[in-house]
Protein backbone atom coordinates (compact mmCIF):
# COMPACT_ATOMS: atom_id res chain seq x y z
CA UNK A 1 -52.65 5.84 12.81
CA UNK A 2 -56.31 5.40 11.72
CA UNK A 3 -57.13 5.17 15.36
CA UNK A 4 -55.31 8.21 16.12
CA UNK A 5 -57.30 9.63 13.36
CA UNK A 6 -60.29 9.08 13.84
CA UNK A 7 -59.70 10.20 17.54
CA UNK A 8 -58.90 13.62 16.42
CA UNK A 9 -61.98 13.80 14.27
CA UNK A 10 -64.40 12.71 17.49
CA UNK A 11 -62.69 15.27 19.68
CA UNK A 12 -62.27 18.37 17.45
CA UNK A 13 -66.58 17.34 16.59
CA UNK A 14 -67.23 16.76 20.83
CA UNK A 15 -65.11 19.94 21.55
CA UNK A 16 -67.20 21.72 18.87
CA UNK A 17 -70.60 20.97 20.37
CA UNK A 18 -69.63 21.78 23.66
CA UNK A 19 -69.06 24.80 21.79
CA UNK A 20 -72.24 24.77 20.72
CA UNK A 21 -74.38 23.75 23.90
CA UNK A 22 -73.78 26.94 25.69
CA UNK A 23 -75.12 29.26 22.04
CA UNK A 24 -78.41 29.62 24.04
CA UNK A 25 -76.44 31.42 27.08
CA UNK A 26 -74.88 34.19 24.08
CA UNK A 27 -77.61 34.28 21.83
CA UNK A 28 -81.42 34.91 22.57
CA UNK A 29 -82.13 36.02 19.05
CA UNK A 30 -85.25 33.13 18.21
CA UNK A 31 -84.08 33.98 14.63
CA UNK A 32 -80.36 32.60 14.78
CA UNK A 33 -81.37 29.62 17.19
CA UNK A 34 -83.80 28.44 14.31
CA UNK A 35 -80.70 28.54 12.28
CA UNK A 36 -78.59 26.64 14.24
CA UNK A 37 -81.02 24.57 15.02
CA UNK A 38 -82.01 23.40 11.13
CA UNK A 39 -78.30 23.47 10.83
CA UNK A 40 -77.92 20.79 13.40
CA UNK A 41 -81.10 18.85 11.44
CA UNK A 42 -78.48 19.11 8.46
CA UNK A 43 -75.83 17.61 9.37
CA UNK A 44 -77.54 14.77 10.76
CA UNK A 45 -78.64 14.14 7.49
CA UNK A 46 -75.31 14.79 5.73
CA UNK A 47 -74.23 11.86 8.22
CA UNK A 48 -76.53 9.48 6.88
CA UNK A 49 -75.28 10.59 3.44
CA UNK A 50 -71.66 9.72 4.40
CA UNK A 51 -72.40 6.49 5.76
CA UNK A 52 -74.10 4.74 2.71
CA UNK A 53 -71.10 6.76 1.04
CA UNK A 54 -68.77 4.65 3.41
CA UNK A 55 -70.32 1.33 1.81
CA UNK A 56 -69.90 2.50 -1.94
CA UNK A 57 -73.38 3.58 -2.44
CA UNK A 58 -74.27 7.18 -3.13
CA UNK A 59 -78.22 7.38 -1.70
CA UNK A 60 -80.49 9.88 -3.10
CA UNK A 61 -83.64 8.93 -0.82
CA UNK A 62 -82.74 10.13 1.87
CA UNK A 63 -85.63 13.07 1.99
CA UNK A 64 -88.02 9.77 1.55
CA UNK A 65 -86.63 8.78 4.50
CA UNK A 66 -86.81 12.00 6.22
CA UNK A 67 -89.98 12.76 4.69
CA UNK A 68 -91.63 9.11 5.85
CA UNK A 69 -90.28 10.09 9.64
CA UNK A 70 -91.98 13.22 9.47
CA UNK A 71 -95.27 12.37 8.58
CA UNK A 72 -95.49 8.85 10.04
CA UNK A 73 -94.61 10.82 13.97
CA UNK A 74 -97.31 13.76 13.09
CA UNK A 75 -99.81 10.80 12.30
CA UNK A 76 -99.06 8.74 15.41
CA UNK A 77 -99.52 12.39 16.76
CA UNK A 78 -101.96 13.98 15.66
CA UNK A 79 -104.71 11.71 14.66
CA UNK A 80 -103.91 8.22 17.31
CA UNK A 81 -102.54 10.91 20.06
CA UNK A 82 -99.66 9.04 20.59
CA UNK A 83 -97.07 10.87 23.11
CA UNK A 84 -94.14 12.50 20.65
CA UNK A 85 -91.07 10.30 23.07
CA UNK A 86 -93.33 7.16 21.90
CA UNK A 87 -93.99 8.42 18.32
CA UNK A 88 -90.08 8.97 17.98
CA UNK A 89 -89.33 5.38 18.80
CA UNK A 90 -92.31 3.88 16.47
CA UNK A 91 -91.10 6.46 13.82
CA UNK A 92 -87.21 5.28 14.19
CA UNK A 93 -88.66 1.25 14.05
CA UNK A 94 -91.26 2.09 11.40
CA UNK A 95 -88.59 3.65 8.82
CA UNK A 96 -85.79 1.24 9.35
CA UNK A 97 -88.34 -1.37 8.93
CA UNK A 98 -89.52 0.33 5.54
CA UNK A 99 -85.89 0.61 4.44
CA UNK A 100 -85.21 -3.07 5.20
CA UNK A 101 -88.18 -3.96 2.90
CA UNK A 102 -86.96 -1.27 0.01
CA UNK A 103 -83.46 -2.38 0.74
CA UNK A 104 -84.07 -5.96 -1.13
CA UNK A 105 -84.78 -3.83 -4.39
CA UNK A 106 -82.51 -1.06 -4.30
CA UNK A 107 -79.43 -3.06 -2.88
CA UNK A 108 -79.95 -6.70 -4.26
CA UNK A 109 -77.18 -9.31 -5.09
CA UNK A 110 -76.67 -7.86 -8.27
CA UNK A 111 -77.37 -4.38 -8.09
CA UNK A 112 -74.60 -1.76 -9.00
CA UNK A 113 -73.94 1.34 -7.33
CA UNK A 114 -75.31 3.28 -10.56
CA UNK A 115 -79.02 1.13 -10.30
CA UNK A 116 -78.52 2.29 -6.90
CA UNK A 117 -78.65 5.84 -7.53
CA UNK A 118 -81.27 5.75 -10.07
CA UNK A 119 -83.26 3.91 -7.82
CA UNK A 120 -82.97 5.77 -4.75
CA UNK A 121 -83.51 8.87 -7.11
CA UNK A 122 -86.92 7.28 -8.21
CA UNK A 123 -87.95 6.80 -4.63
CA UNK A 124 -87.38 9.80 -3.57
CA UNK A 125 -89.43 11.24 -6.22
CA UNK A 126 -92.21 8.89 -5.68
CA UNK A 127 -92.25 9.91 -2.26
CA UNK A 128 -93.06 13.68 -2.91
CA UNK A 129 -95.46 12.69 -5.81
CA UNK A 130 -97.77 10.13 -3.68
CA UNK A 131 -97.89 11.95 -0.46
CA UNK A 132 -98.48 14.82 -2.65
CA UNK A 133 -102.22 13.14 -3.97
CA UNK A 134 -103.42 11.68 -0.34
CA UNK A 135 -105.68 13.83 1.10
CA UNK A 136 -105.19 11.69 4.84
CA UNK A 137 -102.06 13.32 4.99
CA UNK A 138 -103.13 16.69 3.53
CA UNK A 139 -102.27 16.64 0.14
CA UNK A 140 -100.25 19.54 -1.68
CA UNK A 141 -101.79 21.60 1.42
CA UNK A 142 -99.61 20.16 3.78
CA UNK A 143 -99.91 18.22 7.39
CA UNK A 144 -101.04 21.43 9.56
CA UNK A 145 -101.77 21.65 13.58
CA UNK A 146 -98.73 19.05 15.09
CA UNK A 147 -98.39 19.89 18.77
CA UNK A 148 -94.54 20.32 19.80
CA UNK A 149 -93.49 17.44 22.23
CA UNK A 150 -94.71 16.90 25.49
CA UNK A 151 -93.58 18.67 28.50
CA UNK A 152 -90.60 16.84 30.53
CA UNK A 153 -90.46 16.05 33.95
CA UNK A 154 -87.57 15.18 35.66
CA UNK A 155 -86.76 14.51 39.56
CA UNK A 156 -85.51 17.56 41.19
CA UNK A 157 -85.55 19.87 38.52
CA UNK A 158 -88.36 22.41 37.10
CA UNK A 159 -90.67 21.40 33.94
CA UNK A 160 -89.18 21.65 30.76
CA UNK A 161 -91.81 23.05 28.07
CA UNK A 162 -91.06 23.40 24.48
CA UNK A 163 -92.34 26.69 24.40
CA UNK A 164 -89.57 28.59 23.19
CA UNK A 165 -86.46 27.66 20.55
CA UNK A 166 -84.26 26.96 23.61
CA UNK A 167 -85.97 23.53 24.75
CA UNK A 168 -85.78 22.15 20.87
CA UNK A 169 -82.08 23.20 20.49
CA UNK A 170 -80.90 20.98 23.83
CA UNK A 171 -83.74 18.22 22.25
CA UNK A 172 -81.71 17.96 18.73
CA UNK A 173 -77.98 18.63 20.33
CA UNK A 174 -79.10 15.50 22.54
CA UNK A 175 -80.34 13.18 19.36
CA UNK A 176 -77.49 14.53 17.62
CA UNK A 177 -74.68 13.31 19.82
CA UNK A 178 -76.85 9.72 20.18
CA UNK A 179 -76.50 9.38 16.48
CA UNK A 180 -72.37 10.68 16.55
CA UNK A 181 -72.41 7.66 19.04
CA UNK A 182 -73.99 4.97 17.58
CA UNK A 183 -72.11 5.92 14.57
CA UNK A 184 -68.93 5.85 16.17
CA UNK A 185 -69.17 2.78 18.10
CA UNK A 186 -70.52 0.91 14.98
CA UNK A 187 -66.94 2.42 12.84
CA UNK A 188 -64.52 1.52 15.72
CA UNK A 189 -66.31 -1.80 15.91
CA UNK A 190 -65.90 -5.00 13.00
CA UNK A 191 -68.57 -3.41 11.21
CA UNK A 192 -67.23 -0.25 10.44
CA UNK A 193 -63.75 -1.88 9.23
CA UNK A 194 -66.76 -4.02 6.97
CA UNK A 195 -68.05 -1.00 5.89
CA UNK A 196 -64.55 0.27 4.96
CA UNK A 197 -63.65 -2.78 2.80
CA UNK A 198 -66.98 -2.86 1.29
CA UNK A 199 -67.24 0.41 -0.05
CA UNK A 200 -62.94 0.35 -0.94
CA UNK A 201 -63.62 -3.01 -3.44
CA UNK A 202 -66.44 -5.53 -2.80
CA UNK A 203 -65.27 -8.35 -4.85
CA UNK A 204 -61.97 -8.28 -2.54
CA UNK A 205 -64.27 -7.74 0.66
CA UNK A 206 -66.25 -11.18 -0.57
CA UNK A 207 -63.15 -12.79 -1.31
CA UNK A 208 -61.84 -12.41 2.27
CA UNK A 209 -65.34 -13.44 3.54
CA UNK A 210 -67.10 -9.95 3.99
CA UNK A 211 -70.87 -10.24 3.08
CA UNK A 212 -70.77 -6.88 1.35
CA UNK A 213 -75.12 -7.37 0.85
CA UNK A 214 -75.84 -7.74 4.52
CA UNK A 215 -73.20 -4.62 5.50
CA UNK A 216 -74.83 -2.71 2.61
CA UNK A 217 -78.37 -3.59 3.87
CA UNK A 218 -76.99 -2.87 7.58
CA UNK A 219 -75.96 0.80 6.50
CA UNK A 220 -78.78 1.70 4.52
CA UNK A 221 -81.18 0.50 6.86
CA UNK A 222 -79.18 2.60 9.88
CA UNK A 223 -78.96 5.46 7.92
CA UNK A 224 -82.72 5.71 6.56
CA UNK A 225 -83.73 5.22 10.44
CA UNK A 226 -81.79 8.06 11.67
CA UNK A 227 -83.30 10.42 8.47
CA UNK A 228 -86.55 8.76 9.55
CA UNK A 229 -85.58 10.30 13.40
CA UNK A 230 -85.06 13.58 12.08
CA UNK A 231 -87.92 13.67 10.64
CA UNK A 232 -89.63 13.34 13.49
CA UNK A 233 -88.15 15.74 15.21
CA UNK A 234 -88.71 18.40 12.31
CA UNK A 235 -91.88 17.97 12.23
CA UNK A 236 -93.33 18.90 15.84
CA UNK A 237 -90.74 21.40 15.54
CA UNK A 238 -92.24 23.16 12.59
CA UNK A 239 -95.02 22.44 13.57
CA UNK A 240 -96.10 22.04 9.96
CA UNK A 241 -94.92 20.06 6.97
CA UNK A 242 -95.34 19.85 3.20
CA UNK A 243 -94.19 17.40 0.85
CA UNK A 244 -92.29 20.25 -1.46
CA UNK A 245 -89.96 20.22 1.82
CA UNK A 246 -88.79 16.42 1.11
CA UNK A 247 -88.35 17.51 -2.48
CA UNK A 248 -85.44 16.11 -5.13
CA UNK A 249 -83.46 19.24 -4.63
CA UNK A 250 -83.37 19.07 -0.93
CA UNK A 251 -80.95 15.77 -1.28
CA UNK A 252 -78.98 17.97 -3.37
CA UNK A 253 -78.35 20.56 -0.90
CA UNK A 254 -77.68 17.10 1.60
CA UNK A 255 -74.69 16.52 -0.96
CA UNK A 256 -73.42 19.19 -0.70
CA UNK A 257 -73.60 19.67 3.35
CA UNK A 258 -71.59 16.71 3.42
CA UNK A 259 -68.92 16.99 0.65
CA UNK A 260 -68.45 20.83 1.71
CA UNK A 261 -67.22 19.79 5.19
CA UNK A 262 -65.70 16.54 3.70
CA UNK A 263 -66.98 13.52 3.08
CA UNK A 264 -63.76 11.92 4.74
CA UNK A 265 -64.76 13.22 8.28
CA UNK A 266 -68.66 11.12 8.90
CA UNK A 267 -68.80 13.67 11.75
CA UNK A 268 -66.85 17.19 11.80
CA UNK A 269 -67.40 17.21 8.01
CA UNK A 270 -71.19 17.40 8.23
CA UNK A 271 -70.88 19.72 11.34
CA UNK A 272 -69.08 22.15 9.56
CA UNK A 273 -70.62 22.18 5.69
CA UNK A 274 -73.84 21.84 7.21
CA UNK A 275 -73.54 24.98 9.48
CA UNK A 276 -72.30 26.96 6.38
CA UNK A 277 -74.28 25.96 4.18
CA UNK A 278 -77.66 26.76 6.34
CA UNK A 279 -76.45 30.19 6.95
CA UNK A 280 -75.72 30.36 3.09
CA UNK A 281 -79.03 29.89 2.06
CA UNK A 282 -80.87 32.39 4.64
CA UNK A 283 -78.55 34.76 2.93
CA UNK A 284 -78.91 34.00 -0.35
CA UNK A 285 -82.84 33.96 0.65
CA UNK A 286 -83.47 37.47 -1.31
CA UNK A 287 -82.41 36.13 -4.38
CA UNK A 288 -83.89 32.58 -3.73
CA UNK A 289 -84.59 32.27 -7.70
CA UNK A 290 -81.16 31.78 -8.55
CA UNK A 291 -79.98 29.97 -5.03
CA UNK A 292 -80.56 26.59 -6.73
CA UNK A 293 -77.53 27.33 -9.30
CA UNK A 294 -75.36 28.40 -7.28
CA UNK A 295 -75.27 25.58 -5.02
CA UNK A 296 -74.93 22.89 -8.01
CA UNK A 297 -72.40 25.38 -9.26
CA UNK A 298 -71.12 25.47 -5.73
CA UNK A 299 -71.76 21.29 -5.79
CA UNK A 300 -69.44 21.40 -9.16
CA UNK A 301 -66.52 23.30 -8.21
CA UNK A 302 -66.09 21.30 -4.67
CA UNK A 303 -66.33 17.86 -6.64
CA UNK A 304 -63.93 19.34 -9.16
CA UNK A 305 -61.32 21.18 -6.80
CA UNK A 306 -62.04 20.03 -3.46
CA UNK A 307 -62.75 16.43 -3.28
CA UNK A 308 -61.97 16.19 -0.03
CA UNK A 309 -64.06 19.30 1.41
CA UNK A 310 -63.42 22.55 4.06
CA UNK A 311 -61.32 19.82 6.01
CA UNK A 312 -59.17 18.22 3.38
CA UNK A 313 -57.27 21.69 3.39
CA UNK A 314 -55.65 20.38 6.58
CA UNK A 315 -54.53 17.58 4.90
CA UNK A 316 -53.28 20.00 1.86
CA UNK A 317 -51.70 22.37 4.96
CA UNK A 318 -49.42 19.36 6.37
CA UNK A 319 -48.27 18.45 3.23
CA UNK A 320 -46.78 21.46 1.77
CA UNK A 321 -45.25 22.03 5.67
CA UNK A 322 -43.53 18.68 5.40
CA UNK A 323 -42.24 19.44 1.77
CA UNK A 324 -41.43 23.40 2.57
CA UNK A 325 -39.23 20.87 5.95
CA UNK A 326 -38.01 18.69 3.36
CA UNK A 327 -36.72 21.89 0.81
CA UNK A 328 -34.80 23.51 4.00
CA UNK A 329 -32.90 20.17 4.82
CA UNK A 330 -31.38 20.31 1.62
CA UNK A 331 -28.73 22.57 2.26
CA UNK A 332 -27.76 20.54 5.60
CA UNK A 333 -27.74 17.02 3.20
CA UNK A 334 -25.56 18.65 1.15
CA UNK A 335 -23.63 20.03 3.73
CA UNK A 336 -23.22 16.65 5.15
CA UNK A 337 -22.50 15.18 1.98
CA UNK A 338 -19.90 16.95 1.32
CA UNK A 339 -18.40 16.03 4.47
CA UNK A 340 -18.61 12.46 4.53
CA UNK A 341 -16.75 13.01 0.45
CA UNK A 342 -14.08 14.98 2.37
CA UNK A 343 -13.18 12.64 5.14
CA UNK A 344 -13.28 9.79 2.20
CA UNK A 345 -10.94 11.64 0.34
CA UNK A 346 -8.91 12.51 3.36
């Protein structure tokens, strides 16, 4: 059944970006494919949300992460002129490497989910405050002037320039579906059943022989790579960055991608809150002062009355069919009862 599952969660997400790859062909508006595009950026970071979520641990650095991807690419960039395809793979090494080292304080033998939060909390805030006072990386004034990526050239087929919206949208639809298959592969694999049993009860997981420190470490370290990937990305796509981008409330609004969809589904779940939740805040733009409370009010009601997210209503659907089934075979159990009496009495 959890095969089965989890099957029908990987198709409904591939069947929804095929959905999605062929946007460009109905929609030339530069506008909407930004949106779509920072949607997609989204809900790869709702994913890395979900999977520390998976081990127990609720991770409030990932902008750090993000944030470290960003301006570690537009260095390797901009000021060692480093090709973006061999910044991305430094970047990807270069933050996984920084989690592992962070990983032995915020994890630790002894260290409780809560110390985990406040910890990740205080990185993340570090983050923004540090970069924020280095004038190398531009300060409060931000990292200006990184060049988009470098032109591709493949056998038999034209250049491809990132000159236009349409060349970054295939670029992140690509990472995207790398990261839905690492993911997957590692949760269909002995690690992801690890992962499971960690974050259900870790004193049972150790009891059986699960190392729940070294699948903790194993998660967090993925998971702060793949921010640390997006944030290379994001930044020759803006073009630009800033540390108030990486800010606290920006992991926040990462919550809330992922918990919107549903936290229960690592993949359609971030898809879908993500995508929402992007186009929710352009709208709300106008009134941008009050756009913070409404998504923790939005962040309150969804922990409160929808645990399980835009997706758990399925779950609600089939269970009020099979009980509205099990209400109409009443009459025929009765029916049947009072057959079987009659032929008794008979």
């Amino acid at each position: 059944m959890r095969i089965k599952s989890n099957n029908v969660r990987l198709s409904g997400a591939i069947i929804i970006l095929l959905l999605v790859a062929i946007i460009p062909l109905l929609i030339q508006s530069p506008y909407y494919l930004d949106l779509i595009i920072m949607a997609i950026v989204n809900a790869i970071l709702a994913m890395t949300f979900i999977m520390l979520l998976r081990v127990g641990l609720i991770n409030l650095s990932i902008t750090a992460f993000w944030g470290m991807g960003a301006y570690i690419s537009a260095i390797l960039i901009v000021n060692f002129h480093f090709p973006f395809w061999t910044s991305l793979l430094i970047t990807i090494l270069l933050t996984g490497l920084i989690a592992w080292g962070l990983g032995f304080i915020l994890i630790g033998q002894k260290i409780t989910g809560f110390s985990f939060v406040i910890l990740s909390a205080v990185i993340a805030m570090l983050f923004t405050s540090v970069v924020s006072n280095i004038q190398y990386l531009g300060a409060y004034n931000g990292f200006p002037n990184i060049p988009p990526p470098d032109p591709i050239n493949l056998p038999f087929l034209p250049e491809i320039e990132f000159v236009s919206k349409v060349p970054f949208f295939y670029l992140i639809l690509i990472l995207f579906l790398l990261v839905i298959t690492i993911y997957e592969a590692l949760n269909a694999s002995s690690i992801g059943r690890a992962w499971i049993s960690t974050g259900a009860d870790p004193k049972l997981a150790e009891a059986t022989g699960v190392n729940t420190f070294r699948y903790k470490m194993l998660a967090f370290v993925l998971s702060s790579a793949i921010a640390g990937l997006a944030g290379s990305f994001y930044a020759s796509y803006q073009g630009y960055i800033a540390p108030t981008t990486f800010g606290m409330w920006q992991n926040i609004n990462i919550q809330v991608y992922a918990i919107l969809g549903g936290v229960g589904y690592a993949v359609l779940g971030p898809i879908i809150g993500s995508g929402l939740m992007t186009f929710l805040t352009e709208v709300l733009r106008p009134i941008s002062m009050i756009a913070p409370l409404i998504t923790g009010a939005l962040l309150i009601i969804l922990i409160l009355f929808l645990p399980q997210g835009l997706l758990g209503l399925v779950q609600y659907k089939t269970i009020i069919i099979n009980k509205i089934s099990n209400i109409s075979r009443i009459p025929q159990k009765i029916l049947s009862t009072l057959r079987t009496a009659k032929k008794f009495i008979s």
